[in-house]
Protein backbone atom coordinates (compact mmCIF):
# COMPACT_ATOMS: atom_id res chain seq x y z
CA UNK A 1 60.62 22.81 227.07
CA UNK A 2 59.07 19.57 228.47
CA UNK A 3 60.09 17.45 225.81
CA UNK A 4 63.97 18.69 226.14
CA UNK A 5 63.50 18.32 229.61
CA UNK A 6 62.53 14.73 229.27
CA UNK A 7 65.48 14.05 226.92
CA UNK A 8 67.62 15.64 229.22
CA UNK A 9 66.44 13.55 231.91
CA UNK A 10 66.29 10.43 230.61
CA UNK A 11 69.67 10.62 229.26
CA UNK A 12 70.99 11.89 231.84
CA UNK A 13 69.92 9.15 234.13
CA UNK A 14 71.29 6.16 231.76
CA UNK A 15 74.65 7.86 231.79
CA UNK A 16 74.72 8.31 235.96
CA UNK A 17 73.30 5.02 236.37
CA UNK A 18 75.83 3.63 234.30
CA UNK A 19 78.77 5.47 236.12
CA UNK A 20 76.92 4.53 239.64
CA UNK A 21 76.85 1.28 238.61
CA UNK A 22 80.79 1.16 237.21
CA UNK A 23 81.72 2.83 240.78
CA UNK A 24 80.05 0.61 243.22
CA UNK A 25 81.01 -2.21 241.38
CA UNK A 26 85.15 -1.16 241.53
CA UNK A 27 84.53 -0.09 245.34
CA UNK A 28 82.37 -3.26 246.01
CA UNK A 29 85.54 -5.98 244.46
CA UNK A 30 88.31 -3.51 246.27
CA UNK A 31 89.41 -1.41 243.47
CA UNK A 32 88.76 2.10 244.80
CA UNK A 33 92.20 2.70 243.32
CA UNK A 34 90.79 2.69 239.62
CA UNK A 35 88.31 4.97 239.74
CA UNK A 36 90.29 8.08 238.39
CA UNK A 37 90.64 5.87 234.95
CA UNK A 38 86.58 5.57 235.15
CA UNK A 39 86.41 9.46 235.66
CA UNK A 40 88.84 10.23 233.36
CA UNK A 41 86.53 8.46 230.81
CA UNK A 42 83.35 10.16 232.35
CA UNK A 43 84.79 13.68 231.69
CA UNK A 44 86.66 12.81 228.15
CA UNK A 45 82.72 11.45 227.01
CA UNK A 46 81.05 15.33 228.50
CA UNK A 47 83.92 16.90 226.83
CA UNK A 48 83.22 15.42 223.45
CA UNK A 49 79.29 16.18 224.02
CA UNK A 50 79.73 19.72 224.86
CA UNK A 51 82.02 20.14 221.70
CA UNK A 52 80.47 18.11 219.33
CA UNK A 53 76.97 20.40 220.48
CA UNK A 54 79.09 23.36 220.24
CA UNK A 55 80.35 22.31 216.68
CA UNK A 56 76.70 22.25 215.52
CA UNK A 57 75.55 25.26 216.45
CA UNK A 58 78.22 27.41 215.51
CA UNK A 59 79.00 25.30 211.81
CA UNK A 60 75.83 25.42 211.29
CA UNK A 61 75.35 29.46 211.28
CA UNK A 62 77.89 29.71 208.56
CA UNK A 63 76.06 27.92 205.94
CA UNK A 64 73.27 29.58 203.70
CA UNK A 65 69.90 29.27 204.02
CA UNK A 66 69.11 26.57 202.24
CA UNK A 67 71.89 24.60 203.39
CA UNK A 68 71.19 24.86 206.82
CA UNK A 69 67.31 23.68 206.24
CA UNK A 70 69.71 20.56 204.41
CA UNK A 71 71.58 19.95 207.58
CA UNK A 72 68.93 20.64 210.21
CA UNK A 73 66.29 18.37 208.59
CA UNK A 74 68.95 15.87 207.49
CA UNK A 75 70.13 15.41 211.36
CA UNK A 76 66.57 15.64 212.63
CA UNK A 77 66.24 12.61 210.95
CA UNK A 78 69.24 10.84 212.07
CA UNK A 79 68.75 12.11 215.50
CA UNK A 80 65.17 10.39 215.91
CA UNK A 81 66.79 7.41 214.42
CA UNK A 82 68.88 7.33 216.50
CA UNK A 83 66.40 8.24 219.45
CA UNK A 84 64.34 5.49 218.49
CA UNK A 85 67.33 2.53 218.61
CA UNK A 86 67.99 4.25 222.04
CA UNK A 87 64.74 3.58 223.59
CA UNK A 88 64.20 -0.01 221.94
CA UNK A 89 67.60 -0.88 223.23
CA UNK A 90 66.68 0.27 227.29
CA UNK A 91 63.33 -1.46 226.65
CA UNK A 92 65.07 -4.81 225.82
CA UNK A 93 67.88 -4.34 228.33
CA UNK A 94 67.20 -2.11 231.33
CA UNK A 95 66.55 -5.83 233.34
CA UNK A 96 69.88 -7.07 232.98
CA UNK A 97 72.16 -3.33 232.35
CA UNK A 98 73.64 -4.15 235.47
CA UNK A 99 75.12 -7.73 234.55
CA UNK A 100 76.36 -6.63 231.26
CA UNK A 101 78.44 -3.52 232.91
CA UNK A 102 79.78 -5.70 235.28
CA UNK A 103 81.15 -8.42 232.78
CA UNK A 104 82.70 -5.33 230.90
CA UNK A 105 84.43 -3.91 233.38
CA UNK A 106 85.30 -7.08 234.47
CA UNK A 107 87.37 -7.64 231.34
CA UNK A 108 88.38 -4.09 231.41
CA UNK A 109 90.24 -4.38 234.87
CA UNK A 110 91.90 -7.41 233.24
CA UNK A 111 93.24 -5.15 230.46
CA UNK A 112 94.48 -2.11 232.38
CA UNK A 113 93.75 1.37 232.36
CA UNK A 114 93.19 2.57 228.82
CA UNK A 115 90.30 -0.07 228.40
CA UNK A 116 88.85 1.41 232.01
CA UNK A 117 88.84 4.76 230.21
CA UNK A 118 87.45 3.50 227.47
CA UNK A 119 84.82 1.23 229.22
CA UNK A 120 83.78 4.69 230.67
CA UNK A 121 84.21 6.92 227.80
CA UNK A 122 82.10 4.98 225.46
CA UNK A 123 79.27 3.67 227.85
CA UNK A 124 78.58 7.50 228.66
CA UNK A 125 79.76 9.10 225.32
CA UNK A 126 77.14 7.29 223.51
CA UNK A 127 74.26 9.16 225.64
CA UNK A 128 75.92 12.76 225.43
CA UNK A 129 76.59 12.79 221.66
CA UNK A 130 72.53 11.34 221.20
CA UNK A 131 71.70 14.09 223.90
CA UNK A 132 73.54 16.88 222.07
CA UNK A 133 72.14 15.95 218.83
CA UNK A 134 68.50 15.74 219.40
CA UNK A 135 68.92 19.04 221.93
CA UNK A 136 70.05 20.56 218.75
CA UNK A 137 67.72 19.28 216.49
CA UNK A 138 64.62 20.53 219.05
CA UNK A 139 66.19 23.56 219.26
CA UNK A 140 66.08 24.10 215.51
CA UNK A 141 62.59 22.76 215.57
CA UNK A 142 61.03 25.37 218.09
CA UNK A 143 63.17 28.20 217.03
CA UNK A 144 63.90 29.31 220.39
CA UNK A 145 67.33 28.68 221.57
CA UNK A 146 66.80 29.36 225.28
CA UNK A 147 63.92 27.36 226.74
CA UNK A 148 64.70 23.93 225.02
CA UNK A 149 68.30 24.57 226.58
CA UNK A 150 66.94 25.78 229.94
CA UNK A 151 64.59 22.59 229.88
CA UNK A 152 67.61 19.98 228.87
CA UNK A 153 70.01 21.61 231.92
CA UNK A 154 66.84 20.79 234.31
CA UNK A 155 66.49 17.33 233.22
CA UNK A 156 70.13 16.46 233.21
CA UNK A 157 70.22 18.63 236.95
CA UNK A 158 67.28 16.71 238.16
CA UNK A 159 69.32 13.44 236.35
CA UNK A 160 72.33 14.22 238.76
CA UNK A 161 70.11 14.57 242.04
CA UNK A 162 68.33 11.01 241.02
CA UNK A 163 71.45 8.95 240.00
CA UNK A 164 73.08 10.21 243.48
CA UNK A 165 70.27 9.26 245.24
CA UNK A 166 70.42 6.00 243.88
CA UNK A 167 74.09 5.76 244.71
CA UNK A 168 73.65 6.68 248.01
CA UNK A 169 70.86 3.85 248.42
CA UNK A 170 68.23 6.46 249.25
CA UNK A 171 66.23 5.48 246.24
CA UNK A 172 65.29 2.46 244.19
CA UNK A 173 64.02 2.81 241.04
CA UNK A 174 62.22 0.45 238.87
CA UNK A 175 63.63 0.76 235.36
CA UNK A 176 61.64 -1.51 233.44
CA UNK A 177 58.30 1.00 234.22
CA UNK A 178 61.00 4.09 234.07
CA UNK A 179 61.85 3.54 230.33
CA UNK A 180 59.02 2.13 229.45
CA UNK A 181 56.66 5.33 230.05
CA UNK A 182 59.34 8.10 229.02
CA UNK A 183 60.41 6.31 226.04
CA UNK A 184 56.89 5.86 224.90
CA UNK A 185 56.77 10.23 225.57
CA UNK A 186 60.36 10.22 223.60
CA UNK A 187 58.90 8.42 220.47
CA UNK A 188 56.19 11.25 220.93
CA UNK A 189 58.83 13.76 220.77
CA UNK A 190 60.51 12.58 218.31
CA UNK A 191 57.80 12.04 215.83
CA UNK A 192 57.35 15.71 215.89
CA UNK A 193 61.20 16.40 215.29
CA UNK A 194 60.50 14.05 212.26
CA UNK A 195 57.93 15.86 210.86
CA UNK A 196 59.85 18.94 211.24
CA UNK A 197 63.02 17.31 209.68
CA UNK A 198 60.59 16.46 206.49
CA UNK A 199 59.77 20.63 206.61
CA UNK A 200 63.36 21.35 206.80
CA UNK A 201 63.67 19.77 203.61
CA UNK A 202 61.34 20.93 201.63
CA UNK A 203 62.39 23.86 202.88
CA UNK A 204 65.54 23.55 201.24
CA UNK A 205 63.74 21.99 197.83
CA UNK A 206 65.19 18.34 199.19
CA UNK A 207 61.63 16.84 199.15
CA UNK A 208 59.51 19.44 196.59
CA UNK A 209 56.39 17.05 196.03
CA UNK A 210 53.18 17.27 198.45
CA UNK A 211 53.85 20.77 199.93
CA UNK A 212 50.15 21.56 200.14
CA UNK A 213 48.91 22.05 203.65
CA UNK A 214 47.60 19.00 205.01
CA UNK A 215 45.56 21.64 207.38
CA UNK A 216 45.76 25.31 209.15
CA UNK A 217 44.63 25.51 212.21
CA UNK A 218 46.84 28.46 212.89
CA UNK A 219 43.61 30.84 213.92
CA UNK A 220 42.16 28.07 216.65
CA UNK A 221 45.69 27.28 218.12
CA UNK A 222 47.74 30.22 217.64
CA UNK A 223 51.64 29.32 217.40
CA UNK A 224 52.48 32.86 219.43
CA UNK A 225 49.79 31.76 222.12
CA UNK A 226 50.62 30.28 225.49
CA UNK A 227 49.08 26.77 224.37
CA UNK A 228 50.56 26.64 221.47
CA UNK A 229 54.08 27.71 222.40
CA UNK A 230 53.25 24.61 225.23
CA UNK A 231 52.45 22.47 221.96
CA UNK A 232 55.58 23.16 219.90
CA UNK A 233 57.23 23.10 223.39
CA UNK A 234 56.53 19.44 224.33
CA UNK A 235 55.36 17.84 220.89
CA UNK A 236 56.75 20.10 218.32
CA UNK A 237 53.37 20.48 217.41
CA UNK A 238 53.28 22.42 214.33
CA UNK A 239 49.45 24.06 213.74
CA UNK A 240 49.56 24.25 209.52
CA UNK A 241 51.81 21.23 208.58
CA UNK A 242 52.26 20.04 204.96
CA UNK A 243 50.69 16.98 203.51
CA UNK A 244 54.07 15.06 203.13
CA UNK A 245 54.92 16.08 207.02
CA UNK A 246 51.68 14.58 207.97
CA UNK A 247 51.94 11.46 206.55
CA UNK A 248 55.35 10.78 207.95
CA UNK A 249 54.46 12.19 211.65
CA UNK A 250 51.59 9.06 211.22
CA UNK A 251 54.14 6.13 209.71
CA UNK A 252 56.39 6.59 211.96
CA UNK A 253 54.32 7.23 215.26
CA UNK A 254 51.43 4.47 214.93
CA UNK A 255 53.56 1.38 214.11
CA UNK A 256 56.44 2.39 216.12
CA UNK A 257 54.31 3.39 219.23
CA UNK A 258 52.29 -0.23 219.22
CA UNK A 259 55.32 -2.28 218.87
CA UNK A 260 57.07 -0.25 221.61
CA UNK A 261 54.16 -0.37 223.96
CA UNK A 262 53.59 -4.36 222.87
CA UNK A 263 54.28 -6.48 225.79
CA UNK A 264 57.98 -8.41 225.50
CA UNK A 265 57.95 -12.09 224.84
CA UNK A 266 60.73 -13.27 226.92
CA UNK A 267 60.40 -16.26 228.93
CA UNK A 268 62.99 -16.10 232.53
CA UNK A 269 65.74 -19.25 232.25
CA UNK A 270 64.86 -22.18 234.31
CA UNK A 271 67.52 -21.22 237.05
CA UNK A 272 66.70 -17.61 237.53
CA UNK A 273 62.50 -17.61 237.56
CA UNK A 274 62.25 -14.63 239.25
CA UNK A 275 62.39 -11.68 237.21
CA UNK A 276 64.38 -8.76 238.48
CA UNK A 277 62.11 -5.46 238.43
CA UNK A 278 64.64 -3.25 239.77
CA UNK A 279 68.21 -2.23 240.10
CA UNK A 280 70.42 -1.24 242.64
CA UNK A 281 74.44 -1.47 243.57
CA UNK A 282 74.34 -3.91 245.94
């Protein structure tokens, strides 16, 4: 439930920072008048996300067996992919998000109002369709459909509350330390949604070879117990994984971990030396 909490969250933030940012940017230059495009664009992007989660679930329960272990393990996959471009892109941009929204909708204003809606539509579409598909993929993961969903709706909730207060001016927040630690708890996540992906398909006789348990610790951390629910719940932790899932849950969490966590290399230009830590609308 954490871990879909903490998806839920983070995602949810990027998209209301982003439309807090697009907002107080049209208010701040006089254009109060084009915020319904900017809206419009905002709910088109949820609508898509609620469907396109909607359209998994539901096509998914009319497949067989083993072509839902096919699907579910092959979108784990591209949903930690695509999890993992997410977090390295925020790393490398959170500092300057602001800037870049501004020159968009600056050329968006220019254009009219199809390339506000758009502006809108795709800067928050982009986070609900990654949101929907790794909910999903979790979901499948812990094989409980309520808690992961219950723990995404708090995030995104708590989400709303934060980007509000950050509208409002009540709050500051420091993005570069923000992304930094729940991205580095994301590719944590998400290395256990991999390693569940890889069970999914040998599950469905995708990836036959090393299926011998790597290890069962199923009597010392019992998957029905309230630590291990907690486990599965946060980490996807999985107590008698297979060989093949263990050695993909390490290549993918050591190196990508220690170049995420590596300090970033990037000098300030000359005529800007001071290094903006934190965001606001202003």
């Amino acid at each position: 439930m954490f871990g879909n909490y903490l998806i839920g969250l983070r995602e949810g933030l990027e998209a209301g920072l982003v439309v807090c940012i697009l907002i107080a940017y049209l208010v701040k230059t006089g254009n109060k008048n084009r915020l319904t495009p900017v809206w419009t664009g905002v709910a088109i992007a949820v609508a898509l996300s609620l469907a396109f989660g909607a359209l998994l679930q539901f096509g998914s329960s009319a497949l067989t067996f083993q072509a839902q272990e096919i699907l579910g393990g092959t979108l784990s996959i591209l949903s930690v992919g695509l999890v993992t471009w997410m977090v390295f892109w925020m790393r490398r941009t959170a500092r300057h998000l602001k800037s870049e929204l501004h020159d968009r909708l600056d050329a968006a204003l220019a254009l009219g109002t199809g390339a506000l809606v758009a502006t809108a539509l795709f800067a928050v579409g982009r986070e609900g369709l990654e949101t929907s598909l790794f909910i999903w993929t979790a979901v499948q993961a812990s094989g409980d459909g309520v808690r992961p969903l219950v723990g995404a709706l708090l995030g995104l909730a708590t989400s709303v509350v934060l980007g509000w207060l950050f509208y409002k001016g009540t709050l500051r927040i420091n993005l570069a330390k923000f992304f930094r630690w729940t991205g580095a708890m994301l590719v944590l996540v998400a290395a256990g949604v991999l390693a569940y992906g890889i069970h999914d398909l040998q599950e469905g006789d995708v990836l036959p070879g090393l299926r011998t348990l790597a290890f069962d610790i199923s009597g010392t951390v019992p998957p029905d117990s309230w630590y291990g629910t907690l486990l599965k719940g946060v980490f996807n932790f999985q107590p008698d994984p297979t060989v093949l899932q263990v050695i993909v849950w390490l290549l993918y969490l050591v190196p990508v971990m220690a170049v995420f966590l590596a300090p970033q290399r990037t000098a300030p230009p000359a005529d800007a030396p001071r290094p903006a830590s934190r965001l606001s609308t202003d």
